[in-house]
N, C-alpha and C. Protein backbone atom coordinates (compact mmCIF):
# COMPACT_ATOMS: atom_id res chain seq x y z
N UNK A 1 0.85 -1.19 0.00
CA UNK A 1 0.00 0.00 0.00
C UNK A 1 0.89 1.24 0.00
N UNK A 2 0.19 2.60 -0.59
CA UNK A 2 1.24 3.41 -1.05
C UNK A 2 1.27 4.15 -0.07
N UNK A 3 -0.25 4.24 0.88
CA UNK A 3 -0.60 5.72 1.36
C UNK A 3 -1.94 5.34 2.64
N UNK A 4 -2.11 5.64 3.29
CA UNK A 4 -3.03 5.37 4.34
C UNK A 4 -4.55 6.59 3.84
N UNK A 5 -5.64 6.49 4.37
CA UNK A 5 -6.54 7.53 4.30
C UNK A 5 -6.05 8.71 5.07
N UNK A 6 -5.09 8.80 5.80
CA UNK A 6 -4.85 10.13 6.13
C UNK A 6 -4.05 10.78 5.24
N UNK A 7 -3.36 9.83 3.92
CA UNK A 7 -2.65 10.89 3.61
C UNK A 7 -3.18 11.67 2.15
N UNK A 8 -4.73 11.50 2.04
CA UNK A 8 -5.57 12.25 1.03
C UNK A 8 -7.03 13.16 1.77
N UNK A 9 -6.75 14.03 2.02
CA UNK A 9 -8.08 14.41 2.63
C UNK A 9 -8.88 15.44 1.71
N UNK A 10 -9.83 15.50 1.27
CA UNK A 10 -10.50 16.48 0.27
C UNK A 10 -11.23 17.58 0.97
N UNK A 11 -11.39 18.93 1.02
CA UNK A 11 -12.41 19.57 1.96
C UNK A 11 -12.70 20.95 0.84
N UNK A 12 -14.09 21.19 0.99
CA UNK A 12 -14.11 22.41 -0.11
C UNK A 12 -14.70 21.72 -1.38
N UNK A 13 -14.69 22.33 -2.43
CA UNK A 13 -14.98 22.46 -3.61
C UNK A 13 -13.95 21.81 -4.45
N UNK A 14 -12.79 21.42 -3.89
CA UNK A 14 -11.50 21.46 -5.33
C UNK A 14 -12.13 20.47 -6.05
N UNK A 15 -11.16 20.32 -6.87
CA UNK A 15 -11.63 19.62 -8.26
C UNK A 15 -9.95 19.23 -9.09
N UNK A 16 -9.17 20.19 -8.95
CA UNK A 16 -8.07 19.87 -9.31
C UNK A 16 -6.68 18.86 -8.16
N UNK A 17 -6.29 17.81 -8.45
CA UNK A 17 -5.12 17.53 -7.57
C UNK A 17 -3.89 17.61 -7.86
N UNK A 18 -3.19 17.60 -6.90
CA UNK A 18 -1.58 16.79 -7.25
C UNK A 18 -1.44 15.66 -6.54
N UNK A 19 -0.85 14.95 -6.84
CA UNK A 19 -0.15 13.90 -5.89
C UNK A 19 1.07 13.57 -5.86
N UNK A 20 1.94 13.74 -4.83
CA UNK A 20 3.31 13.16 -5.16
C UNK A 20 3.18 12.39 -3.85
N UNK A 21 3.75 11.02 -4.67
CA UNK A 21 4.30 9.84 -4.03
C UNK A 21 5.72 9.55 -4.10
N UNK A 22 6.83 9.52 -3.12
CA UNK A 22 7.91 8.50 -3.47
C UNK A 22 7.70 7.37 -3.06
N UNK A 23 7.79 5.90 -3.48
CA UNK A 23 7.62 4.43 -2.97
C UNK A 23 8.82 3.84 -3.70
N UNK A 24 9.58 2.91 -2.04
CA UNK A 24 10.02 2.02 -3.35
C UNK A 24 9.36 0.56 -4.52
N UNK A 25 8.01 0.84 -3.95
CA UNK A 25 7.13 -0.01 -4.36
C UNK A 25 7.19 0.12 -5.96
N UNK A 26 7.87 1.39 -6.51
CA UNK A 26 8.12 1.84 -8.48
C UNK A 26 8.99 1.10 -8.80
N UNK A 27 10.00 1.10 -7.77
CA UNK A 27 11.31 0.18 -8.25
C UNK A 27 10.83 -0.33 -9.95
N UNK A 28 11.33 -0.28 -10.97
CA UNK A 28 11.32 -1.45 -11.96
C UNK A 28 9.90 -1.26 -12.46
N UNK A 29 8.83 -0.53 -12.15
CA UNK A 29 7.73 -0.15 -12.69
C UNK A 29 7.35 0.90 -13.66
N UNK A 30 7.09 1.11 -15.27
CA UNK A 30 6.79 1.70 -15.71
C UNK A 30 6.41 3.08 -15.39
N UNK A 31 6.06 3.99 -15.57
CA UNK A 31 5.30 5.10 -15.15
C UNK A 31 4.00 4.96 -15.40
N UNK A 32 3.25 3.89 -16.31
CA UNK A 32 1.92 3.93 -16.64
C UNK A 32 1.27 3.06 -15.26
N UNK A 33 2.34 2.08 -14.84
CA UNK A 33 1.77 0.40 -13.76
C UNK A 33 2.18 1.90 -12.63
N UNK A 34 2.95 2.94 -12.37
CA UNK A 34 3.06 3.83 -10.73
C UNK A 34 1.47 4.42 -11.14
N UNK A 35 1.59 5.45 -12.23
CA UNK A 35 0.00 5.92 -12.41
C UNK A 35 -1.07 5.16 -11.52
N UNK A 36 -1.33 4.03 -12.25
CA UNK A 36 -2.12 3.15 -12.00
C UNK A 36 -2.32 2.50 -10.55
N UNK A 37 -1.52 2.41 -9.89
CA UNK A 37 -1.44 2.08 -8.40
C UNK A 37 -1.65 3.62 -7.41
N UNK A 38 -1.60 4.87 -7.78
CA UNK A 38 -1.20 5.91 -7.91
C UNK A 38 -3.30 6.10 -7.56
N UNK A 39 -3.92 6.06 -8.98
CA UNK A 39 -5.34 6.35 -8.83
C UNK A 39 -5.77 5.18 -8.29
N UNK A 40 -5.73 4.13 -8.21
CA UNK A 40 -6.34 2.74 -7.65
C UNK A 40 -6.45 3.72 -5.92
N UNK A 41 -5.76 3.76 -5.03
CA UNK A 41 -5.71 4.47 -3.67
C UNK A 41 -6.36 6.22 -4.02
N UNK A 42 -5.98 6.86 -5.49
CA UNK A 42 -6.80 8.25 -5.37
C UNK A 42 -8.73 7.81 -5.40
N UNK A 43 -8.86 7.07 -5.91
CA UNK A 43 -10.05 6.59 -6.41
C UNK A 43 -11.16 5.81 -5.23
N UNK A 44 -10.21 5.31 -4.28
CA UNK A 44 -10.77 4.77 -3.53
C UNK A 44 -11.23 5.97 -2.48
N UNK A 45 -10.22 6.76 -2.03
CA UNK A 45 -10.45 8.01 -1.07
C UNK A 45 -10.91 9.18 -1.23
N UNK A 46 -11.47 9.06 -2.68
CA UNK A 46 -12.07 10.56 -2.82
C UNK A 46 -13.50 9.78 -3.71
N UNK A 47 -13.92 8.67 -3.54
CA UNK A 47 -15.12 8.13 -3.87
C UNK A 47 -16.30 8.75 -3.60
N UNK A 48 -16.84 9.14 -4.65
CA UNK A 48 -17.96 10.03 -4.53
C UNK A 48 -18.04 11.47 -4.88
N UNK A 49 -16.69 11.74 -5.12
CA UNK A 49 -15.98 13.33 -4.80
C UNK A 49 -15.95 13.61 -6.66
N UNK A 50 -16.46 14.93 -7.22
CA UNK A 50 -15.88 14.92 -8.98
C UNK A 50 -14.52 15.77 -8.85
N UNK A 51 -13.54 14.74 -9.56
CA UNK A 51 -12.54 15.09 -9.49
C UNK A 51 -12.35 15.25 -11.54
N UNK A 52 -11.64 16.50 -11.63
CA UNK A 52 -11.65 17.16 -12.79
C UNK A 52 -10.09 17.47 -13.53
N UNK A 53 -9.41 17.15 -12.61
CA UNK A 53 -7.92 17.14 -13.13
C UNK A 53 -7.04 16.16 -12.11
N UNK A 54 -6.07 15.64 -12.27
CA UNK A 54 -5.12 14.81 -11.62
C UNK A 54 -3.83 15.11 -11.98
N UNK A 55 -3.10 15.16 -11.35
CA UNK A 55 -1.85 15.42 -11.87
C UNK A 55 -0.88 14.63 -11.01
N UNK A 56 -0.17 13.47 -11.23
CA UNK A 56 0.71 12.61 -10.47
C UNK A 56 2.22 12.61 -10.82
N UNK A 57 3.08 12.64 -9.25
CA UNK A 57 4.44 12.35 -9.52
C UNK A 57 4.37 10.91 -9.30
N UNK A 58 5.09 10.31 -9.73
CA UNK A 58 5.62 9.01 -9.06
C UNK A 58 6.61 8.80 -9.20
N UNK A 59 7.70 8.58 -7.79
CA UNK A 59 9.41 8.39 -8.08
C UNK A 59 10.12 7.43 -6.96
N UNK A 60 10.77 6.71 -6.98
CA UNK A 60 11.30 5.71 -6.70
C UNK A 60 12.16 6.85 -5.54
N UNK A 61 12.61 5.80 -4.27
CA UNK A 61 13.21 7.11 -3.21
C UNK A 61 14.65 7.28 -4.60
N UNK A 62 15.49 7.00 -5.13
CA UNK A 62 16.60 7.14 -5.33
C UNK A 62 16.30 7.90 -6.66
N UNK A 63 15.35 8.03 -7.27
CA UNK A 63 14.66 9.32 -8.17
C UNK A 63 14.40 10.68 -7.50
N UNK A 64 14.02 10.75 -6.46
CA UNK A 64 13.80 11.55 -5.55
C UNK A 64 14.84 12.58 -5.49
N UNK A 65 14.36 13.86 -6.12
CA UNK A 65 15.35 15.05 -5.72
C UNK A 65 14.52 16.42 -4.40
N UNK A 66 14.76 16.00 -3.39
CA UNK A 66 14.64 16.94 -2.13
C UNK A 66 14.59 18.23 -2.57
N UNK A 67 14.96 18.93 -3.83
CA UNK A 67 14.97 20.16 -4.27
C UNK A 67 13.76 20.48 -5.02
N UNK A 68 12.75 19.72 -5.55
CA UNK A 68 11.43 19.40 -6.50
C UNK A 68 10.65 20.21 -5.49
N UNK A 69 10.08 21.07 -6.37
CA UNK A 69 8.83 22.12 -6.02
C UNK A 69 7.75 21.75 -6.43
N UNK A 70 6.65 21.13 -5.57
CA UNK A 70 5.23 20.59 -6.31
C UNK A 70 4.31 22.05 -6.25
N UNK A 71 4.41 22.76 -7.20
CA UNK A 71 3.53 23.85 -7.36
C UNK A 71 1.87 23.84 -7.04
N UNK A 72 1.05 24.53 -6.70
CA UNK A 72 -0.17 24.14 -6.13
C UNK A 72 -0.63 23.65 -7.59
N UNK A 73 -2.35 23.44 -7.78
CA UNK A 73 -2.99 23.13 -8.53
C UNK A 73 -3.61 24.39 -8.72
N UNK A 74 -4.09 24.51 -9.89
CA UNK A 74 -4.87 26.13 -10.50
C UNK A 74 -6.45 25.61 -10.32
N UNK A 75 -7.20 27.07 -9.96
CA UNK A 75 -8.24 27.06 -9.75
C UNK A 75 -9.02 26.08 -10.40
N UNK A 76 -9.69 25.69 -10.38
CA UNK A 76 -11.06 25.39 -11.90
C UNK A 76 -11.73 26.71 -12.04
N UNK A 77 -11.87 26.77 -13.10
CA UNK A 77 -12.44 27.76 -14.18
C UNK A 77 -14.20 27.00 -15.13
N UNK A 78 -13.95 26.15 -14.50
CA UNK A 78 -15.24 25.40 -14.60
C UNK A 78 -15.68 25.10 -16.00
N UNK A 79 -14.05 24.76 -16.90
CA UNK A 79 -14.00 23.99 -18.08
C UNK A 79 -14.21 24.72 -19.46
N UNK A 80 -13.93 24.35 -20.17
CA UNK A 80 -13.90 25.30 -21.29
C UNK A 80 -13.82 26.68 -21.26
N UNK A 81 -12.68 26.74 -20.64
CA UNK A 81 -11.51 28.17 -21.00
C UNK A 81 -12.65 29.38 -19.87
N UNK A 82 -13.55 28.71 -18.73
CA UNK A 82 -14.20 30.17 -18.76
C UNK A 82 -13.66 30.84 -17.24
């Protein structure tokens, strides 16, 4: 398991996420099979919730640069450019 329910909590309106995970659970894993294990745990904890953008890191600890800035997520604009 990548992540416990405490470590996704939703409150408010958002609609947009990020997620950064390091696991060595990537070791040797594609980026499509981290994705995928990645929303399998987003999917389960925000069930019920409309989620409208995702945006995922996934990096192995020894990928991992301590200097990486996860910038927030931008408003929703509530889709088609408005």
């Amino acid at each position: 398991r990548l992540a416990g329910p405490e470590a996704l909590s939703v409150t408010g309106s958002e609609t947009h996420f990020k997620v950064l995970v390091v696991s060595q659970q990537f070791e040797g894993l594609p980026l499509i099979k981290r994705h995928r294990l990645v929303n399998d745990i987003v999917k389960t904890q925000l069930a019920g919730e409309f989620v409208h953008a995702l945006s995922i890191v996934a990096k192995t600890p020894q990928q991992w640069d301590e200097a990486y800035k996860l910038e927030p997520s931008p408003n929703c604009k509530g889709g088609f450019g408005k």
